[in-house]
Protein backbone atom coordinates (compact mmCIF):
# COMPACT_ATOMS: atom_id res chain seq x y z
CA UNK A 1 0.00 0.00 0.00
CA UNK A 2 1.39 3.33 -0.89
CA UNK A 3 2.79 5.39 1.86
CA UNK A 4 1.97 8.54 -0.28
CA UNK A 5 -1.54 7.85 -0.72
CA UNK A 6 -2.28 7.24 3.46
CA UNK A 7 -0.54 10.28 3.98
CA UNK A 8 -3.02 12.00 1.18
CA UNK A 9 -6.04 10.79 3.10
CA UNK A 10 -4.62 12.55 7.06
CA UNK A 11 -3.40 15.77 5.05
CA UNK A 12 -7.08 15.94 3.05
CA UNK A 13 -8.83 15.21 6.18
CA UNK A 14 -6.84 17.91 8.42
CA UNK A 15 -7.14 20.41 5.25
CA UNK A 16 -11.31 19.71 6.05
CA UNK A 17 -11.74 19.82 9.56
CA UNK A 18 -9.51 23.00 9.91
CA UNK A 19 -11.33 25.18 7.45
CA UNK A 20 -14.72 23.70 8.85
CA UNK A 21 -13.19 24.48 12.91
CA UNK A 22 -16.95 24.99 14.11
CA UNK A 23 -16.73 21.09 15.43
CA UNK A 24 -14.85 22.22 18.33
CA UNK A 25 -16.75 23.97 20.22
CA UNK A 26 -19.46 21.05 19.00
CA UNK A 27 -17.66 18.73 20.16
CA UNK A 28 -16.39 20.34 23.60
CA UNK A 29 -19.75 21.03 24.81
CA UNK A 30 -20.43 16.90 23.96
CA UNK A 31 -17.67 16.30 26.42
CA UNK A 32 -18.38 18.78 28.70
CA UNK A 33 -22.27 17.18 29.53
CA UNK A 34 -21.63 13.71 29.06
CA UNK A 35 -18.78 14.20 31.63
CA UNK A 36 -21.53 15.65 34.17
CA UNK A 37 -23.55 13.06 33.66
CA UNK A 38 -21.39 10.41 33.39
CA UNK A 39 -21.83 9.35 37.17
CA UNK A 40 -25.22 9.54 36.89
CA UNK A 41 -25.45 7.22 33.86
CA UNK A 42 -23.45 5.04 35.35
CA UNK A 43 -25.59 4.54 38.57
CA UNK A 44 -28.02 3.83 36.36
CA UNK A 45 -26.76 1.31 34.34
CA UNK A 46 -25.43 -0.52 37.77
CA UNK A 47 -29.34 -1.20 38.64
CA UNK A 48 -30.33 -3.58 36.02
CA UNK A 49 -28.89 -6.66 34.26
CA UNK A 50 -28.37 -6.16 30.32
CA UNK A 51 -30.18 -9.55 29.40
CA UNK A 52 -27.80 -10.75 26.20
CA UNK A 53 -28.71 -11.14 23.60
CA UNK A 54 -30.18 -7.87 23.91
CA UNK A 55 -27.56 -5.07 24.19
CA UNK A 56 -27.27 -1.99 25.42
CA UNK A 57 -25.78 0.94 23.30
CA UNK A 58 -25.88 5.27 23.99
CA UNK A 59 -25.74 7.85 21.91
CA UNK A 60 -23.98 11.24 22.40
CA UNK A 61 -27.66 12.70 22.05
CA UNK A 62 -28.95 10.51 24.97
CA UNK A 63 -25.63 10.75 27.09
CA UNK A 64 -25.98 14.48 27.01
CA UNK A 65 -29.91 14.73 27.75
CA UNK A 66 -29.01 12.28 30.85
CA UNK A 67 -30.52 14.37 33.47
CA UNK A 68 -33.21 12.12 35.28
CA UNK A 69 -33.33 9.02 33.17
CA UNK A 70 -30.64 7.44 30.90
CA UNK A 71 -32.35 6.55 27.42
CA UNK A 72 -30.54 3.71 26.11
CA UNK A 73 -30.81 1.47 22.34
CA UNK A 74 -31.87 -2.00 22.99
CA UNK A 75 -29.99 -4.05 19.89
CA UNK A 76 -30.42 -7.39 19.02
CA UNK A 77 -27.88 -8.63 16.17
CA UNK A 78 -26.52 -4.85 15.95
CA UNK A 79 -30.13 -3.51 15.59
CA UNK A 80 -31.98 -1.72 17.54
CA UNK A 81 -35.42 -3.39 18.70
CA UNK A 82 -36.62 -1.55 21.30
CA UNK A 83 -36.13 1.80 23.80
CA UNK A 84 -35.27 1.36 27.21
CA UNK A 85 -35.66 4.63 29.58
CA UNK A 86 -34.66 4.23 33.21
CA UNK A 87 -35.47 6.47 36.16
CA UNK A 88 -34.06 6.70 39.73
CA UNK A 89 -35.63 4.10 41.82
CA UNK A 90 -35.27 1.40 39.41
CA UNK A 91 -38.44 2.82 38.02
CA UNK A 92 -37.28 1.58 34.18
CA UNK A 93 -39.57 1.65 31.28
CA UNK A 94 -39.52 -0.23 27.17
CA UNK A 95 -41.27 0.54 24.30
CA UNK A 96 -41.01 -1.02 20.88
CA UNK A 97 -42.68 2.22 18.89
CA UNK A 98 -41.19 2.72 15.89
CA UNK A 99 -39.38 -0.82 16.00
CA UNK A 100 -42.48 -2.71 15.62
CA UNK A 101 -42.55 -3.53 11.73
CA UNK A 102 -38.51 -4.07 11.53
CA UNK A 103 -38.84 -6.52 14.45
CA UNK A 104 -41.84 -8.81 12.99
CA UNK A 105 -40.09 -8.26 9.54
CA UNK A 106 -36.55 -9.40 10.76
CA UNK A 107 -36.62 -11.09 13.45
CA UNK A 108 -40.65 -12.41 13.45
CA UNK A 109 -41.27 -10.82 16.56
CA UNK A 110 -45.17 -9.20 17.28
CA UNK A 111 -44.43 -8.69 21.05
CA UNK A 112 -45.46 -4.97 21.05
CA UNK A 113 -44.47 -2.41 24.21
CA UNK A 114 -45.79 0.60 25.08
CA UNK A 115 -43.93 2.52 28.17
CA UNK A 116 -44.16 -1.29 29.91
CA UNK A 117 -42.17 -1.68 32.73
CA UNK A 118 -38.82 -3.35 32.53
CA UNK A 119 -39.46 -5.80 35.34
CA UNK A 120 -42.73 -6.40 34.06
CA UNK A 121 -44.48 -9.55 32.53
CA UNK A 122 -44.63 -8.68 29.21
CA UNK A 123 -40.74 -7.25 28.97
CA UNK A 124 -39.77 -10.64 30.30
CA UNK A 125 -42.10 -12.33 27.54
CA UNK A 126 -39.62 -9.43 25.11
CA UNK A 127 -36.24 -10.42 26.44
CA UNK A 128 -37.30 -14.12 26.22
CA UNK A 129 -38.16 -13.86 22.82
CA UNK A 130 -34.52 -12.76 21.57
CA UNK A 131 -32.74 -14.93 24.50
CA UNK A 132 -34.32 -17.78 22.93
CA UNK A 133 -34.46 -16.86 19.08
CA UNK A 134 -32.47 -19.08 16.89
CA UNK A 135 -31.28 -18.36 13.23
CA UNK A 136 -30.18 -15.26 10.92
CA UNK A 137 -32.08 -12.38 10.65
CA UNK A 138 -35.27 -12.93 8.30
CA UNK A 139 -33.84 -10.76 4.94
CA UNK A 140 -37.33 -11.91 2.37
CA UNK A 141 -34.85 -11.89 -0.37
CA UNK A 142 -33.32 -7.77 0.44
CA UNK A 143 -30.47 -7.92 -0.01
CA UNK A 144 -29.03 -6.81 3.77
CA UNK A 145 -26.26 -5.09 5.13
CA UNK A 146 -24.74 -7.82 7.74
CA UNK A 147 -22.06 -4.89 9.33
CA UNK A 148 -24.02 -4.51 12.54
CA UNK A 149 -24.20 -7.91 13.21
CA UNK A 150 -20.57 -8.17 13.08
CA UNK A 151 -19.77 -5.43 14.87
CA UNK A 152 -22.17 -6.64 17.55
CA UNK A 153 -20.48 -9.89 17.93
CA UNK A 154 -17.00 -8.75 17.84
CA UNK A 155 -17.97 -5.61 20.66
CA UNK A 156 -19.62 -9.14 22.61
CA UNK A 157 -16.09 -10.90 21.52
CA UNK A 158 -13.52 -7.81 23.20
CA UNK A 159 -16.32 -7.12 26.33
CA UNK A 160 -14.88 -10.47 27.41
CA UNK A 161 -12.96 -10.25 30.61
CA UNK A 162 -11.60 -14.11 31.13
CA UNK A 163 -8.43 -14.51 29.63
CA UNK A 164 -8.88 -17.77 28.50
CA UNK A 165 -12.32 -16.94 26.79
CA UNK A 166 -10.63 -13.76 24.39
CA UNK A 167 -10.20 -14.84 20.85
CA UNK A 168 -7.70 -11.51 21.10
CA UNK A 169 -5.89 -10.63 24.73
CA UNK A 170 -5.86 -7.17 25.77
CA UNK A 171 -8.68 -5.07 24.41
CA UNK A 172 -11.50 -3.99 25.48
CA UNK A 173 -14.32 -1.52 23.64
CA UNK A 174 -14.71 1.68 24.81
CA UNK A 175 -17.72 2.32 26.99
CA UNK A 176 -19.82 4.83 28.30
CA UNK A 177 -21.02 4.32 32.03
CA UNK A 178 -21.22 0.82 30.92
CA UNK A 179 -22.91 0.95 27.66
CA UNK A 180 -21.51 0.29 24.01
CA UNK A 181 -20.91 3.69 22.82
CA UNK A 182 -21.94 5.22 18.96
CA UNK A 183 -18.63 7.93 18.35
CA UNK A 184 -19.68 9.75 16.10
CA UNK A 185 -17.76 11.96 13.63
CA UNK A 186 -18.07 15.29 11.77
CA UNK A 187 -16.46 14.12 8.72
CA UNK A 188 -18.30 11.11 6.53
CA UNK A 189 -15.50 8.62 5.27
CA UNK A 190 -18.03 6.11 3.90
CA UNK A 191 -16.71 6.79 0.54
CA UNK A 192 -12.98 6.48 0.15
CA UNK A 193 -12.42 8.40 -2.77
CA UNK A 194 -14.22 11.28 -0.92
CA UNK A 195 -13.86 12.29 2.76
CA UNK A 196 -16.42 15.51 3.15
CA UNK A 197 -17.73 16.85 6.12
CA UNK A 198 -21.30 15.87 6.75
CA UNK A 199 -24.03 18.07 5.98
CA UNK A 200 -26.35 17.67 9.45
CA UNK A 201 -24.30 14.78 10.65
CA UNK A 202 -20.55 13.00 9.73
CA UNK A 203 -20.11 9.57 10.02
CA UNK A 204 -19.68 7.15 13.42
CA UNK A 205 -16.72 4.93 13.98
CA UNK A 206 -17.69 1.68 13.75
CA UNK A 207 -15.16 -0.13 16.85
CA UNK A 208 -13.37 2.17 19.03
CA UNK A 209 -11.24 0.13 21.67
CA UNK A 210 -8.29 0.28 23.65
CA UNK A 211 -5.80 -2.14 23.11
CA UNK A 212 -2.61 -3.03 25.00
CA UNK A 213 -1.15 -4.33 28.63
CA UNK A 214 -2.07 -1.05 30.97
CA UNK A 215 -0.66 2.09 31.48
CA UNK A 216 1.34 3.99 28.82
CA UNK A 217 1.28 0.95 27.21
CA UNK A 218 -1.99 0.99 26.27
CA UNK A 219 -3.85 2.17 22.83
CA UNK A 220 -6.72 3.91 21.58
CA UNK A 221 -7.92 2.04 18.04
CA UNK A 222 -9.96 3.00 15.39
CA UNK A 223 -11.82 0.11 13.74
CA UNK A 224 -13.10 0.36 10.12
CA UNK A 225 -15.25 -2.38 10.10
CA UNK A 226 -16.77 -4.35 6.73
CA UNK A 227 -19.07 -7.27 6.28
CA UNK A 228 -16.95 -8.10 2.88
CA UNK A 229 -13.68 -8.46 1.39
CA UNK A 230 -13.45 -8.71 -2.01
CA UNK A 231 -11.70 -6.80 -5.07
CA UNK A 232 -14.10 -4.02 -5.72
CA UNK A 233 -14.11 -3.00 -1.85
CA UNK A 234 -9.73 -4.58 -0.54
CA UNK A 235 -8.50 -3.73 2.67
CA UNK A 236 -6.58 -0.80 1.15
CA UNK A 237 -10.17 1.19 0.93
CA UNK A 238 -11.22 0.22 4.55
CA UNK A 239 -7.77 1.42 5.93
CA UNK A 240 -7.94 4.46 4.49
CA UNK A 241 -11.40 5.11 5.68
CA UNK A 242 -10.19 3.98 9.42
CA UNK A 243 -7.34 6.46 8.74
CA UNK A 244 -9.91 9.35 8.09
CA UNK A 245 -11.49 8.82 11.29
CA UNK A 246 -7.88 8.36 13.12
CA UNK A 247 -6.70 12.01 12.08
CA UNK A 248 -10.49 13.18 13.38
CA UNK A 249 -9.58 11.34 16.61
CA UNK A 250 -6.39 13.22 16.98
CA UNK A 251 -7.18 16.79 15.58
CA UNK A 252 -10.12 16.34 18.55
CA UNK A 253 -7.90 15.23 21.37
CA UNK A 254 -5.17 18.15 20.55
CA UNK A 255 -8.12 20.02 20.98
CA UNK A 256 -8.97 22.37 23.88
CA UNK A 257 -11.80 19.62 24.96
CA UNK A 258 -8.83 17.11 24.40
CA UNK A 259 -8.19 15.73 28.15
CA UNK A 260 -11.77 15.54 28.30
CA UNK A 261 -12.56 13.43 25.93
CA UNK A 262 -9.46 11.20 26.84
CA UNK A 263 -10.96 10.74 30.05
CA UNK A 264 -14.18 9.52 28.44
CA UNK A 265 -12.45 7.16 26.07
CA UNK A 266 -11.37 5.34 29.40
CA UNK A 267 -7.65 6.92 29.71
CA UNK A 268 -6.32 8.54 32.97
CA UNK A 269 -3.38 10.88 33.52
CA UNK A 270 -2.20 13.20 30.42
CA UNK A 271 -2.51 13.00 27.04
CA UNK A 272 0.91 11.40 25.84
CA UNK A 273 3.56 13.04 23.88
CA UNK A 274 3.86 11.84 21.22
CA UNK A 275 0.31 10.32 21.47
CA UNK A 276 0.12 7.23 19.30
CA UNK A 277 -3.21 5.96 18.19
CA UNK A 278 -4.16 2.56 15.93
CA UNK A 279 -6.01 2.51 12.90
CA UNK A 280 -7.07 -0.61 11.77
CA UNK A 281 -9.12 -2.43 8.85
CA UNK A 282 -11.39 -4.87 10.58
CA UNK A 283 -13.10 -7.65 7.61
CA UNK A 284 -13.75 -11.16 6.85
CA UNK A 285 -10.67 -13.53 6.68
CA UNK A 286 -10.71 -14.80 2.97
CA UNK A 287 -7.60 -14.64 0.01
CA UNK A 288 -8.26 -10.83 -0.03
CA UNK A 289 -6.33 -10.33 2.88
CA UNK A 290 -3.82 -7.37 3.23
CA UNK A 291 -1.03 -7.98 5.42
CA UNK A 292 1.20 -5.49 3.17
CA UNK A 293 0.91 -2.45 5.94
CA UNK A 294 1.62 -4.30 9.44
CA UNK A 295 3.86 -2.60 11.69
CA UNK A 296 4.03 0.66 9.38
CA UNK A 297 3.36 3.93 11.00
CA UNK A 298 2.41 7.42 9.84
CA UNK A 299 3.37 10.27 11.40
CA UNK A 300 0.92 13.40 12.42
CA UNK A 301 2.09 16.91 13.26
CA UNK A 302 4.76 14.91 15.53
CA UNK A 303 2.00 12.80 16.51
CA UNK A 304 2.14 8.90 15.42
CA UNK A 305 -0.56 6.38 13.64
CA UNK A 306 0.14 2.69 13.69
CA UNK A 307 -1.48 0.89 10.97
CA UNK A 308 -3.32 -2.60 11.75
CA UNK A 309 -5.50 -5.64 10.43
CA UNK A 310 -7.83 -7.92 12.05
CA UNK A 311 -9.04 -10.37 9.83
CA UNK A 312 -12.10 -12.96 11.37
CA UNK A 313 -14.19 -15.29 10.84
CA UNK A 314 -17.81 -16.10 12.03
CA UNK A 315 -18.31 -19.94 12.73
CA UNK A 316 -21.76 -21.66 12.28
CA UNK A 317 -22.76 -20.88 15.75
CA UNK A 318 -22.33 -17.06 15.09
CA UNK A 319 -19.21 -17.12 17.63
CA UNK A 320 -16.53 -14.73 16.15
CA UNK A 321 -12.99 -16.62 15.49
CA UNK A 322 -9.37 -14.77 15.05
CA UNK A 323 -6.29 -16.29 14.15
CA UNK A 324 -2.97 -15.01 15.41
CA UNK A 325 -1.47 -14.88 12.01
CA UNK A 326 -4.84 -12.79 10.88
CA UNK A 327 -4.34 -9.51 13.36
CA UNK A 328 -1.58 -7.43 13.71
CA UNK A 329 -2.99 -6.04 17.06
CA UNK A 330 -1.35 -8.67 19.33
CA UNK A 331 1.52 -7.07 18.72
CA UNK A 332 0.11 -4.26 21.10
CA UNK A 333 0.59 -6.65 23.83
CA UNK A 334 4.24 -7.67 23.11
């Protein structure tokens, strides 16, 4: 992979978010009331069990509005499938409004909610539905977009804690008061012949984890995830897009809301420097593998980026599987 063309794609993206600098203050009032409610949330979250399958993700938009309940996305196979709001006094409500016809229609599901309580009867009848549900998600010949599911299993596949139950050691996705977190991005790298900045909103970053043994020695990664690998789409593309969102990642924390967000992505202590971050390309294992760009590393305004792969596959039980010779990222814990 050409060195000239990765550095194109941080010097392009830089060019973009400094002529477009309004983010900043954006962004540093995100940090500044998620911080404040960050205990808050995660009080919350410590008062009732998560019930896999379905998982629990925020948004920046329901982190900041965290005042006197925590609104949280109930997924199931990376999509969402129902609302849960929780109050003080484990007084916790779900609704399925708006997820009704995309939960019959995927997933055959006609358990409907309507501000039911979480510890109630029919939630239970909910949760047992999914706990129990067997099989791919129903597609009636559409042609579906399998990303979410993949990211969902791999964010279920790094939550592990047991050492001996980690496909990959050392890494763990970054949460927010306990809940999968949506970063999202002013810039949309979707495309990556085209990095733009997005009209009402940029794009999210599929996987962001840390990575390493502890201390200095640990990483902040960037995952561009993809539910294919083939010629018209390589590895090459899905770096580049990773890369994108890396130089976002490190234009915001040199910003003035910088230590903030650090602490939020799970770090304590300064900002390092140099601060080196990990961008990696995160697809199906297949003969379209890239291993061309391990261990090569950009550099960014005296700042470093660390290129990586993670290659996987998904067995017939829907488990995720990574060989050591398919992911460059152990080497964060050598």
């Amino acid at each position: 992979m050409s060195t000239c063309s990765l550095t194109a794609v941080i010097k392009e993206t830089q060019a973009i978010l400094r002529e477009n600098s309004e983010w900043k203050e954006l962004y540093a009032g995100y940090a500044c009331e998620i911080l404040c409610n960050i205990d808050f949330i995660s009080g919350i979250r410590s008062t009732f069990r998560e019930w896999s399958p379905l998982k629990l993700y925020l948004t920046t938009t329901n982190a900041k509005s965290a005042k006197n309940s925590v609104t949280f996305e109930l997924r199931y196979m990376g999509q969402t499938a129902a609302i849960l709001k929780a109050h003080k006094n484990n007084q916790h409500i779900i609704s399925t409004k708006g997820y009704d016809v995309t939960n019959q229609r995927d997933f055959e599901c006609n358990i409907e909610l309507e501000n039911d309580n979480w510890h109630g009867e029919k939630a239970r009848e909910f949760r047992s539905f999914f706990k129990w549900r067997r099989g791919p998600r129903k597609t009636g010949g559409r042609k579906r977009n399998d990303e979410h599911r993949r990211e969902s299993l791999l964010l279920t596949e790094f939550s592990k804690t047991r050492r001996k139950d980690k496909a990959l050691l050392n890494i763990q996705p970054v949460k927010i008061g306990g809940a999968r977190f949506a970063m999202p991005t002013p810039i949309s790298a979707s495309d990556h012949k085209e990095i733009k900045l997005g009209r009402n909103k940029g794009g999210g970053i599929d996987i962001l984890a840390r990575t390493g043994i502890g201390g200095r020695a640990t990483y902040l990664c960037i995952m561009e995830l993809k539910d294919e690998n083939n010629r018209s789409e390589p590895p090459k593309d899905a770096m580049k897009q990773a890369l994108a969102y890396t130089t976002f990642i490190r234009e915001l924390l040199r910003s003035d809301s910088g230590k903030d967000w650090w602490k939020l992505f799970g770090f304590s202590g300064n900002i390092p420097q140099p601060l080196t971050l990990y961008a990696a390309c995160v697809m199906p294992s297949n003969i379209n593998n890239d291993y061309s760009f391990r261990g090569e590393t950009l550099e960014i305004d005296g700042d470093l980026i660390k290129l990586h792969y993670l290659y996987f596959t998904t067995e017939d039980n829907g488990k995720i599987s990574i060989k050591a010779d398919d992911t460059s990222l152990s080497l964060a814990s050598k």
